[in-house]
Protein backbone atom coordinates (compact mmCIF):
# COMPACT_ATOMS: atom_id res chain seq x y z
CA UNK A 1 3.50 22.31 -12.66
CA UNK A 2 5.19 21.01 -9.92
CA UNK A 3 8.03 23.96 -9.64
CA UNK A 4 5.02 26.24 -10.21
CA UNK A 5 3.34 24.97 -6.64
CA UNK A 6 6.20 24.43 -5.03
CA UNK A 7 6.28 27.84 -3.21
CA UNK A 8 2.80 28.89 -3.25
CA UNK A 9 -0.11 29.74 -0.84
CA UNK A 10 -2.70 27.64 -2.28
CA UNK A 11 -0.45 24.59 -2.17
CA UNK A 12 0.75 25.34 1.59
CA UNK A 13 -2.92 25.43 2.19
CA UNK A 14 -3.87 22.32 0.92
CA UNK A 15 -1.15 20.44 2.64
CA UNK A 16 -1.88 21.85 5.59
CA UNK A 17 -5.87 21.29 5.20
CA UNK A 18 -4.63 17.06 4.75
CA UNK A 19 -2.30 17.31 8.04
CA UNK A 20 -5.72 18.88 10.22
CA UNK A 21 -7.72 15.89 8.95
CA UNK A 22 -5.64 13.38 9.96
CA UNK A 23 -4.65 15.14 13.65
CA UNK A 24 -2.02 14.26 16.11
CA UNK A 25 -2.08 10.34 14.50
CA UNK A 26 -0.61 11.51 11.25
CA UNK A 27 2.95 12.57 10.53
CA UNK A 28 3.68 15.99 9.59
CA UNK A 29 3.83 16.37 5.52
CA UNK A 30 4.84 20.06 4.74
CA UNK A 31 8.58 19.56 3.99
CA UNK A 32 10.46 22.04 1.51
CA UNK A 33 9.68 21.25 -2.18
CA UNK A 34 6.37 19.05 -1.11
CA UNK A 35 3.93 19.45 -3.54
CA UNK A 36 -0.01 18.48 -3.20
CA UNK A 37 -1.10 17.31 -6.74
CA UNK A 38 -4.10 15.82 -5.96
CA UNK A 39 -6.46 13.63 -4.23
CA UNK A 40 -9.41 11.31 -4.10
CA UNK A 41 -11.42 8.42 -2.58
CA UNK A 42 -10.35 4.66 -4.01
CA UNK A 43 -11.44 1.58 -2.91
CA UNK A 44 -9.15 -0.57 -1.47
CA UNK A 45 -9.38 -4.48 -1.55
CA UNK A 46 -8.85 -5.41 2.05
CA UNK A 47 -8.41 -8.63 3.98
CA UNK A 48 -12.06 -8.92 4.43
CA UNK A 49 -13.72 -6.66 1.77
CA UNK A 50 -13.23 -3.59 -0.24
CA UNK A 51 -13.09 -0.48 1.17
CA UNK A 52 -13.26 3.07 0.57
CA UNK A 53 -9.97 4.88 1.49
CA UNK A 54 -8.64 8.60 0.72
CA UNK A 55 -5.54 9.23 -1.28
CA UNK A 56 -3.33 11.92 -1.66
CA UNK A 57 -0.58 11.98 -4.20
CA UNK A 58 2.40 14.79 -3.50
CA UNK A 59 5.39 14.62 -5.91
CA UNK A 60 7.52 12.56 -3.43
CA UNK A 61 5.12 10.44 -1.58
CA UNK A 62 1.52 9.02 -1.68
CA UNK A 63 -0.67 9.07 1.70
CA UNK A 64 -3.53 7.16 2.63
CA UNK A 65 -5.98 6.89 5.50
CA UNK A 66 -9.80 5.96 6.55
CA UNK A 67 -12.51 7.93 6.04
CA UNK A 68 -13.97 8.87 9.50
CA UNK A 69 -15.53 12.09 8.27
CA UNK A 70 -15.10 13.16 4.18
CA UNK A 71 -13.00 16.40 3.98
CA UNK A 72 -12.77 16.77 7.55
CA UNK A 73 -11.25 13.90 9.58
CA UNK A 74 -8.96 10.59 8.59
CA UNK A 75 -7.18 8.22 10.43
CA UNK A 76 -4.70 5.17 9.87
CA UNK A 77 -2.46 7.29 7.94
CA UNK A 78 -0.11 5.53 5.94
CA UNK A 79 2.69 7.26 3.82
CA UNK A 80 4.57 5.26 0.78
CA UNK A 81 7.20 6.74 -0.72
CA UNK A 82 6.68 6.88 -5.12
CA UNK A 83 10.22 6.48 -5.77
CA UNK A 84 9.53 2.14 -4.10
CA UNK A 85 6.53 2.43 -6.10
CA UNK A 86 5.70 0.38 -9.01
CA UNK A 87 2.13 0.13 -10.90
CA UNK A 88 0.17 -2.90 -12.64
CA UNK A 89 -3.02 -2.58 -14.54
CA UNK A 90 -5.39 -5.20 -13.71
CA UNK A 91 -8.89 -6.27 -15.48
CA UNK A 92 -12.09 -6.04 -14.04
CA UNK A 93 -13.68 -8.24 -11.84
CA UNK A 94 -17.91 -8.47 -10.63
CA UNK A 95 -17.06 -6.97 -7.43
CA UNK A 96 -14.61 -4.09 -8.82
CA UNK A 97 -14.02 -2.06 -11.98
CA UNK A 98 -10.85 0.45 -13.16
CA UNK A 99 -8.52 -1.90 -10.79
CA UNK A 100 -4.76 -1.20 -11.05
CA UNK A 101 -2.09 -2.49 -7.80
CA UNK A 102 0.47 -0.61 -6.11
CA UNK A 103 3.63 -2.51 -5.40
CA UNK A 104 6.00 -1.18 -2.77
CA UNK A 105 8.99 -3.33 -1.13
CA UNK A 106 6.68 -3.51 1.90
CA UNK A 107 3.35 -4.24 0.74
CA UNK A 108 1.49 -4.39 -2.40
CA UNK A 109 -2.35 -3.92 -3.03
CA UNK A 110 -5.22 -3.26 -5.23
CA UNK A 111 -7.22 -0.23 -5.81
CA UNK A 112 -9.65 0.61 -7.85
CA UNK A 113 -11.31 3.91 -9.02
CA UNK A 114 -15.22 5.37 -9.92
CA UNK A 115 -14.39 5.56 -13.52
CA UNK A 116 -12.00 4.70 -15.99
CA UNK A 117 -11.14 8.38 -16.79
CA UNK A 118 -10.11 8.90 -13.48
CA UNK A 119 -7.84 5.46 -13.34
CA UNK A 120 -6.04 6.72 -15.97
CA UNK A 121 -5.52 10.25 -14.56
CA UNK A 122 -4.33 8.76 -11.19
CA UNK A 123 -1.72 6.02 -13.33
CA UNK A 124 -0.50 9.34 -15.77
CA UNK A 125 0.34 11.38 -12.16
CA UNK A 126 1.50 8.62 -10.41
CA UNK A 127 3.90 7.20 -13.34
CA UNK A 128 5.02 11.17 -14.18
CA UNK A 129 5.97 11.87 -10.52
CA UNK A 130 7.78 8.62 -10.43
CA UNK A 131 9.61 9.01 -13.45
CA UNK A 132 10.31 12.62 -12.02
CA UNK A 133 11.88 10.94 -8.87
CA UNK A 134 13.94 8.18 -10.42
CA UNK A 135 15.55 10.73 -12.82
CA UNK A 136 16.56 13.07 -9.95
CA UNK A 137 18.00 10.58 -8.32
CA UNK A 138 19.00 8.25 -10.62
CA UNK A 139 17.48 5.12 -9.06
CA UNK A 140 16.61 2.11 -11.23
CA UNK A 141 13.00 1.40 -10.80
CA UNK A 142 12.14 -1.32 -7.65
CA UNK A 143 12.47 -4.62 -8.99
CA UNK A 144 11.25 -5.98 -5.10
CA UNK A 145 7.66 -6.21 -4.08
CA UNK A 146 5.71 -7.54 -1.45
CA UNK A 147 3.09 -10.31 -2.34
CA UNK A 148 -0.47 -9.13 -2.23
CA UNK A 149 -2.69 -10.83 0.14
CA UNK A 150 -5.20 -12.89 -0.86
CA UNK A 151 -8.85 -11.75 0.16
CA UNK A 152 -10.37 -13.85 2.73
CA UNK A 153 -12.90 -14.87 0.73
CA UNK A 154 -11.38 -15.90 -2.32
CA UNK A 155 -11.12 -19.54 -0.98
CA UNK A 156 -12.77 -21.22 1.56
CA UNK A 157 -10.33 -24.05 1.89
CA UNK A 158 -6.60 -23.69 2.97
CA UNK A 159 -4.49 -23.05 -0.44
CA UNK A 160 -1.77 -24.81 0.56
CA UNK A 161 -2.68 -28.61 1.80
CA UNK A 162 -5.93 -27.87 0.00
CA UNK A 163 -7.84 -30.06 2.98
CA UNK A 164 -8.71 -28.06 5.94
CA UNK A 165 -11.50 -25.91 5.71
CA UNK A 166 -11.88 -22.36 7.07
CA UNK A 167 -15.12 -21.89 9.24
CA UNK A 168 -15.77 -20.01 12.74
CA UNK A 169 -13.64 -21.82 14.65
CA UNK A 170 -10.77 -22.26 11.77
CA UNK A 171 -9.35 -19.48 11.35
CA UNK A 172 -7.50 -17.99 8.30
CA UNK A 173 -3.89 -16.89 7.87
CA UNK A 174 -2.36 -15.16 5.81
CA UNK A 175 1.43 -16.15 4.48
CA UNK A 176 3.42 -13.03 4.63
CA UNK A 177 5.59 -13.93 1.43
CA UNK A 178 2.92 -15.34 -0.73
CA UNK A 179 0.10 -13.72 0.14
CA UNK A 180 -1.52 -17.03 0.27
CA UNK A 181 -4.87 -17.95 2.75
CA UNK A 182 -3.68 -21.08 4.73
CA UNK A 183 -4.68 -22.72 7.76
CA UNK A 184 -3.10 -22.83 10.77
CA UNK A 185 -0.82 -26.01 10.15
CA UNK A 186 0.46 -24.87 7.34
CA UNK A 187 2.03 -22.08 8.49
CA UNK A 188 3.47 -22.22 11.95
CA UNK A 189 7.10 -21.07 11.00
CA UNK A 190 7.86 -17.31 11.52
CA UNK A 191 10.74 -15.73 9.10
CA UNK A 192 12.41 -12.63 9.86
CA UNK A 193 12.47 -10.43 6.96
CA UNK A 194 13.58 -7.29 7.50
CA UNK A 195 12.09 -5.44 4.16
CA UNK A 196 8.46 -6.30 5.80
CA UNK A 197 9.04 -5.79 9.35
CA UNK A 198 11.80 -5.61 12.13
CA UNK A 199 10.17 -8.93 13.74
CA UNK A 200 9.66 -12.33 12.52
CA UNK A 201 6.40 -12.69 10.37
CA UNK A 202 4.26 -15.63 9.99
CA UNK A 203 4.73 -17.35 6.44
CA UNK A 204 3.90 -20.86 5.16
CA UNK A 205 5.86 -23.90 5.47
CA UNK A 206 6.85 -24.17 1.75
CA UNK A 207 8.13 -20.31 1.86
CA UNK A 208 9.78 -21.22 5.10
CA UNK A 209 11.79 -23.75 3.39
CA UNK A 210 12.16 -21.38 0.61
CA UNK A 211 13.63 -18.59 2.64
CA UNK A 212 15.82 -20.70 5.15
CA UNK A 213 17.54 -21.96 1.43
CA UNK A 214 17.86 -18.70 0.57
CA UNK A 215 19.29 -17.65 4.01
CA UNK A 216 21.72 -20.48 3.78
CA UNK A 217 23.43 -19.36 0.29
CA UNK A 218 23.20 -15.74 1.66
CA UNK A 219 25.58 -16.77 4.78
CA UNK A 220 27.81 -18.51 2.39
CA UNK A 221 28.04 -15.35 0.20
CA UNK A 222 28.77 -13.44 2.87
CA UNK A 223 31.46 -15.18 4.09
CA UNK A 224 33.61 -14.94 0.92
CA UNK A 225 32.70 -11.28 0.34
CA UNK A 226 33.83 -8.35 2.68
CA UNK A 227 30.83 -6.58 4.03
CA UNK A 228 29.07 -4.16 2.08
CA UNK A 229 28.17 -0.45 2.77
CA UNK A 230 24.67 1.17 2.04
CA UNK A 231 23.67 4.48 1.66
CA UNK A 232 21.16 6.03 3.53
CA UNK A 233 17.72 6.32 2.61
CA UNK A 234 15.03 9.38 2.90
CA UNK A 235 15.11 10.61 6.42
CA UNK A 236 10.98 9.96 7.48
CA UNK A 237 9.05 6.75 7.73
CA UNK A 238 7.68 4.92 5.71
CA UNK A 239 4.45 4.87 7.20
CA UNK A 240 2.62 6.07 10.52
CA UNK A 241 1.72 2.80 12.24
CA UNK A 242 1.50 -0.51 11.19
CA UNK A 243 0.75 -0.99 7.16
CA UNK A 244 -1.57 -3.88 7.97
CA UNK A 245 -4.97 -4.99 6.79
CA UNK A 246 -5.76 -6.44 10.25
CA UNK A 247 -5.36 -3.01 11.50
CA UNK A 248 -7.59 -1.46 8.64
CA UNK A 249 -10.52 -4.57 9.53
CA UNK A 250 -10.55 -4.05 13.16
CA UNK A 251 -11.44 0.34 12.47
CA UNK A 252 -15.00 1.19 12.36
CA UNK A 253 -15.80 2.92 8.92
CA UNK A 254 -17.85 5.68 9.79
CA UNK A 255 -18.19 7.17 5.81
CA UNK A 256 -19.80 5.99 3.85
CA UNK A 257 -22.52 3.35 4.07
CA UNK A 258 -23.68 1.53 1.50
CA UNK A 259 -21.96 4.09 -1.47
CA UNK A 260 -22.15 3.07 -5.06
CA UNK A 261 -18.75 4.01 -6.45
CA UNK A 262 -18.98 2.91 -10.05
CA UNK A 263 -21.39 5.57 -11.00
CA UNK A 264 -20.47 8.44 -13.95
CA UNK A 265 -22.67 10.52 -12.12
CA UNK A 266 -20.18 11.21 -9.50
CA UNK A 267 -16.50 12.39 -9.87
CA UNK A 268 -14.19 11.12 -6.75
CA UNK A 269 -10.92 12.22 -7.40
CA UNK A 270 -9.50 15.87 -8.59
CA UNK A 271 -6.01 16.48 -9.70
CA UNK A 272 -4.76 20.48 -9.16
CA UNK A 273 -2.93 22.82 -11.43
């Protein structure tokens, strides 16, 4: 299907059609061999609260951005590449059915979808283009993911000394190794890790101890080894602005209010052929 597209009208169309509705704050996604296999609306758990968010899977990459106006404008584009990708199925919870996570090397989080038929049609295209890429370039699969964060509300007490409690003027934090909601005592330390970010990054004082070991039996590694050389990776970024779910809270959601996703009346996602 995908060498079938490849060269095609309709599929230069659609890509093009996804780069006008994000504008001049998305990256440019028509590159030679770039195929548009489909797209839809999931909700994403956020910091805060779920959200809806509209996804586009290509044969190399998966994009994702806020819904200002549906089919016609996006912003907050984000691009992943499906080769760092890796997928776990999750159950259901009161708040959110047909929930599956998407674990990259720089950040992992859950999705869900408006039916079960159409989680499993997103997992079969996403798992058959990333088969597809680890084949053609014989990568292993990524055995490195970021740690989810922890939705806000999921605890009102800090998870790590288990005594302060959040309120207006206690503000949460997030750990940026763990994922964990902790108060502001508990994680002072920043960490520089350079898979999440090219400056240091708040974390919690037991994976600040954690990663300063680490860093120690790194140094003494590297001093008995010669230094080694890596190959260079696919020449675009990652992602258009910061991957953050500070940066998705503070954007107004424009579309939709109020919309009941979890409905069989409504299909939100269409794959092409």
């Amino acid at each position: 299907m995908v060498d079938h597209l490849a060269n095609t009208e309709i599929n230069s169309q659609r890509i093009a059609a996804v780069e006008n509705c994000f504008g001049a704050s998305g990256q440019p996604l028509a590159v030679p061999g770039r195929v548009l296999l489909g797209e839809g609306i999931l909700t994403k758990e956020c910091r805060k609260k779920p959200k809806p968010r509209i996804f586009f899977l290509f044969n190399d990459i998966l994009v994702y951005g806020s819904i200002v106006i549906n089919k016609r404008k996006y912003n907050s584009q984000h691009i992943i590449p499906l080769e760092d990708v890796t997928l776990e199925m999750l159950p259901d919870t009161l708040q959110m059915k047909n929930r599956w996570m998407i674990k990259t090397s720089k950040k992992s989080f859950v999705v869900s979808a408006a039916s079960l038929t159409e989680r499993k049609e997103w997992i079969s295209h996403l798992e058959e283009c990333i088969r597809h890429l680890l084949t053609k370039t014989g990568r292993q699969p990524s055995t490195e993911h970021a740690a989810p964060w922890i939705p806000d509300k999921a605890t009102d007490i800090c998870m790590r000394c288990t005594q302060t409690k959040f309120s207006t003027l206690t503000r949460r934090h997030h750990c940026r190794k763990c994922g964990f909601v902790v108060c502001a005592d508990c994680s002072r330390q920043r960490f520089l890790m350079p898979r999440l970010s090219p400056k240091p990054l708040r974390v919690c004082n037991l994976c600040y101890r954690q990663l300063l070991a680490e860093k120690k039996k790194e140094e003494e590694a590297d001093r008995r080894q010669p230094e080694p050389i890596h190959s260079a990776v696919l020449g675009y970024e990652p992602s258009s602005g910061d991957d953050s779910d500070k940066s998705d809270d503070d954007k107004a959601d424009q579309w939709p209010a109020d919309t009941e996703f979890y409905t069989s009346e409504v299909s939100w996602s269409s794959f092409h052929s």
